[in-house]
Protein backbone atom coordinates (compact mmCIF):
# COMPACT_ATOMS: atom_id res chain seq x y z
CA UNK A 1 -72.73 107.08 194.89
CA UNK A 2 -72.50 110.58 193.67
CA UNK A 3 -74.11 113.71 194.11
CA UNK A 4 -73.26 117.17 193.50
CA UNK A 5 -72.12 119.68 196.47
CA UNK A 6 -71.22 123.03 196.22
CA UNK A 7 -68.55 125.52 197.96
CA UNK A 8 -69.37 129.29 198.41
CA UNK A 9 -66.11 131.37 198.48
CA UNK A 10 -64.98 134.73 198.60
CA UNK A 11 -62.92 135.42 194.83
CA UNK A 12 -62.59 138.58 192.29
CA UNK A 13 -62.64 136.52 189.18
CA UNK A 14 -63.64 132.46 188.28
CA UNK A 15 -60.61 130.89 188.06
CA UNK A 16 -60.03 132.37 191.74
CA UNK A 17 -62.96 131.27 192.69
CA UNK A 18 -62.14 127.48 190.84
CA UNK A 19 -58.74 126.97 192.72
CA UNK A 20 -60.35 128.16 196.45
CA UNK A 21 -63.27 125.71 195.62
CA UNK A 22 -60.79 123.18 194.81
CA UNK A 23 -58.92 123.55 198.45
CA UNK A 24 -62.49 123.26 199.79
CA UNK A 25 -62.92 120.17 197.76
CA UNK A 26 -59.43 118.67 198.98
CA UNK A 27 -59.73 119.24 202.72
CA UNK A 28 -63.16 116.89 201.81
CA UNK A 29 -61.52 113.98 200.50
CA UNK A 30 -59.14 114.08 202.69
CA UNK A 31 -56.04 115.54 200.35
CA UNK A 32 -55.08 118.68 202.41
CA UNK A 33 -52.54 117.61 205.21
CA UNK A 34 -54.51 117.40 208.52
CA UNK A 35 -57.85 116.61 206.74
CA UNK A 36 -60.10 113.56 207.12
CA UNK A 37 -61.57 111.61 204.15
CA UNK A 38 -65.67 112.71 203.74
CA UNK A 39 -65.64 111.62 200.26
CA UNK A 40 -63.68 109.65 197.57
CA UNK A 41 -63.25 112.30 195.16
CA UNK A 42 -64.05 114.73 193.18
CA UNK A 43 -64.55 116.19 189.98
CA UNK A 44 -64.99 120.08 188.90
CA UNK A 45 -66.98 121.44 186.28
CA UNK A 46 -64.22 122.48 183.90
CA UNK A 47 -62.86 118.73 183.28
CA UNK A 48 -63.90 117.06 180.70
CA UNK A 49 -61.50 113.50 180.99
CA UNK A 50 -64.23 111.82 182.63
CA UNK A 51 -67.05 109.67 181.34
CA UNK A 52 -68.86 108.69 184.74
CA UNK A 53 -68.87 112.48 186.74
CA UNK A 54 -69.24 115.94 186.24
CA UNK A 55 -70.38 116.81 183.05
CA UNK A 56 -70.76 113.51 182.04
CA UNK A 57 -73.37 112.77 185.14
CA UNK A 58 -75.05 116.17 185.26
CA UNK A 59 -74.71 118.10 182.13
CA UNK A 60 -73.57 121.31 181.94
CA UNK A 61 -73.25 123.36 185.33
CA UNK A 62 -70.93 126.09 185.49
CA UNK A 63 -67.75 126.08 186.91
CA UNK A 64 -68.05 128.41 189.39
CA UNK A 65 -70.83 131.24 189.47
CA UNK A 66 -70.84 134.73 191.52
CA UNK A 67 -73.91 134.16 194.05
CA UNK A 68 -75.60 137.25 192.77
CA UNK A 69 -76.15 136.14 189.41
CA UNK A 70 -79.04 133.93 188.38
CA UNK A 71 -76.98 130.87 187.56
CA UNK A 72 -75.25 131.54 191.34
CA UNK A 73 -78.78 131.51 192.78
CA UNK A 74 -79.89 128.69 191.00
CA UNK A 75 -76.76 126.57 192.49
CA UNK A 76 -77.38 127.86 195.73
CA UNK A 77 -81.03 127.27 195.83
CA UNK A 78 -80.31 123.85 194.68
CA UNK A 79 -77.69 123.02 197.39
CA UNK A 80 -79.94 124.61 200.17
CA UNK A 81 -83.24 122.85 199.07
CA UNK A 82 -81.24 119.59 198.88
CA UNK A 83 -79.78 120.39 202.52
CA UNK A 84 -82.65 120.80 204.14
CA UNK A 85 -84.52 117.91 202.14
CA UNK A 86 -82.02 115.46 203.29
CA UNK A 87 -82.23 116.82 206.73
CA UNK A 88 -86.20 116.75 207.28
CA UNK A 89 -85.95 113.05 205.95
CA UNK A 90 -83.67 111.96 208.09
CA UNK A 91 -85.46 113.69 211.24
CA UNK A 92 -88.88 112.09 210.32
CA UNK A 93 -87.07 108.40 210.33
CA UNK A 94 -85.40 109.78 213.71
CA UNK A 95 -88.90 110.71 214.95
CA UNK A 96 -90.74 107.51 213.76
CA UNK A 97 -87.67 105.55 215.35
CA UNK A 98 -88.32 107.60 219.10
CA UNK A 99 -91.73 106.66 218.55
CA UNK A 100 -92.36 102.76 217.42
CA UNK A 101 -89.05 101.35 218.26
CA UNK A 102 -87.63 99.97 222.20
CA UNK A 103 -84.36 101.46 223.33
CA UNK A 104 -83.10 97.88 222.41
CA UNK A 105 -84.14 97.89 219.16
CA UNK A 106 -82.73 101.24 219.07
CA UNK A 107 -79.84 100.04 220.15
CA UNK A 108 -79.29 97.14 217.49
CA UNK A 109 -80.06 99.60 215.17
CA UNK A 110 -83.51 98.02 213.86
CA UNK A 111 -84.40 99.97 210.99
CA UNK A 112 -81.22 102.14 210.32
CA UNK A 113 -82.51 104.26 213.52
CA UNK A 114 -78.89 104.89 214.29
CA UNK A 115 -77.68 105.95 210.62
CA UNK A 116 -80.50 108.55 210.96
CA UNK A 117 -79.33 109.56 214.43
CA UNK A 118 -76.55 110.05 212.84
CA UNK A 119 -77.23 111.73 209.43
CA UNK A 120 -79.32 114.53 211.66
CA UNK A 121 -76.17 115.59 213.61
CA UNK A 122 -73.58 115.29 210.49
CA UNK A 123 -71.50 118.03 209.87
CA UNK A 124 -70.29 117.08 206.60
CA UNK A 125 -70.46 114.00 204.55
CA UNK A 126 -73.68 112.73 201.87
CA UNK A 127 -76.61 114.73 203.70
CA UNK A 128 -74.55 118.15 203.87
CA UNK A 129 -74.78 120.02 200.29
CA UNK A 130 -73.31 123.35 200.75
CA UNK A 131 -69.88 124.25 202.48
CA UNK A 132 -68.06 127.52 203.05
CA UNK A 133 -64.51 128.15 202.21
CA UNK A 134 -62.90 126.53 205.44
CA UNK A 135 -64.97 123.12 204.59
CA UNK A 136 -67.23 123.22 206.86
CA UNK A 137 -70.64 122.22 206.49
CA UNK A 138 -73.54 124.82 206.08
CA UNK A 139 -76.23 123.26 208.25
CA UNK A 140 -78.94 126.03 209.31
CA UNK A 141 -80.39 129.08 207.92
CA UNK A 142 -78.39 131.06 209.67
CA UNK A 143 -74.73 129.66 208.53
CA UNK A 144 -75.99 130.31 205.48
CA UNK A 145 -77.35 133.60 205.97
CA UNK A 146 -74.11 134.84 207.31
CA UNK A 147 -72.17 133.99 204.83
CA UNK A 148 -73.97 135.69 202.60
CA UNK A 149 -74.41 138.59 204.66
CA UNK A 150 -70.89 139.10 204.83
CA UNK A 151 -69.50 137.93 201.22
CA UNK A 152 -68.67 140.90 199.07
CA UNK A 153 -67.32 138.48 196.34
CA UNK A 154 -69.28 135.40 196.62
CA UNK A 155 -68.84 132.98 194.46
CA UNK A 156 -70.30 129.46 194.11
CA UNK A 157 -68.14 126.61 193.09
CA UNK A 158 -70.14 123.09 192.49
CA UNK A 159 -68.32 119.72 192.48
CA UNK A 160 -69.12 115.82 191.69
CA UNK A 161 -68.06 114.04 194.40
CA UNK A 162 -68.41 110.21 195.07
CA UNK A 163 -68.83 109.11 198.50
């Protein structure tokens, strides 16, 4: 499957901001030395040798964006709202597990209660939207808001990836 994730990082100009994104992207699919496998791969906005990702999937999204513009804040907005989307649907399955299910069925996993267990505490990986420049996974408000706090140069660098 694919989806679209995004990497805010600090950079003075776009193609800066393009090559940190890119180290963000590597550490994810497991390409940086030390670095375990979240996804596939990957595909940035700026190549166009691909028929089944990036442009070709999702039309035309920038290659990398400074936060405080309106295309930046569009991309963030999106990767945040998709965040906490994929969070709060998780949690409900979590809660309607805890509530209609034994610890046995639990257990066996009846209903996928497990992979939502699971998806609520993930760091990284298909349910996490938005990373910072060390590839980590922006999971609260307050990640967020810290980062953005503190970035002079922010920039925000989206990515196709397949997991």
């Amino acid at each position: 499957m694919h989806m679209v994730i995004y990497s805010l990082v600090e950079a003075s100009t776009q193609d800066e901001a393009l090559a940190t994104g890119r180290t963000v992207f590597d550490r994810l699919v497991g390409a940086s030395p030390h670095a375990t496998a979240v996804f596939d791969y990957y595909v940035t906005f700026d190549e166009s040798g691909t028929s089944v990702a990036g442009n070709a999937r999702w039309c035309d999204l920038p290659v990398a964006a400074p936060v405080k513009s309106d295309e930046g804040q569009e991309l963030l907005e999106r990767g945040w709202d998709a965040t906490k989307n994929e969070f709060e649907r998780n949690l409900v399955r979590v809660r309607d597990a805890l509530e209609e299910l034994s610890d046995e069925e639990i257990m066996r996993d009846k209903g996928l209660a497990r992979h939502a267990f699971h998806q609520v505490g993930a760091y990284e990986g298909p349910t996490i939207f938005l990373y910072d420049e060390h590839a980590s996974g922006i999971r609260h408000r307050d990640h967020l808001d810290r980062i953005l706090d503190e970035g002079e140069n922010l920039w925000i660098v989206p990515a196709d990836v397949h997991y």
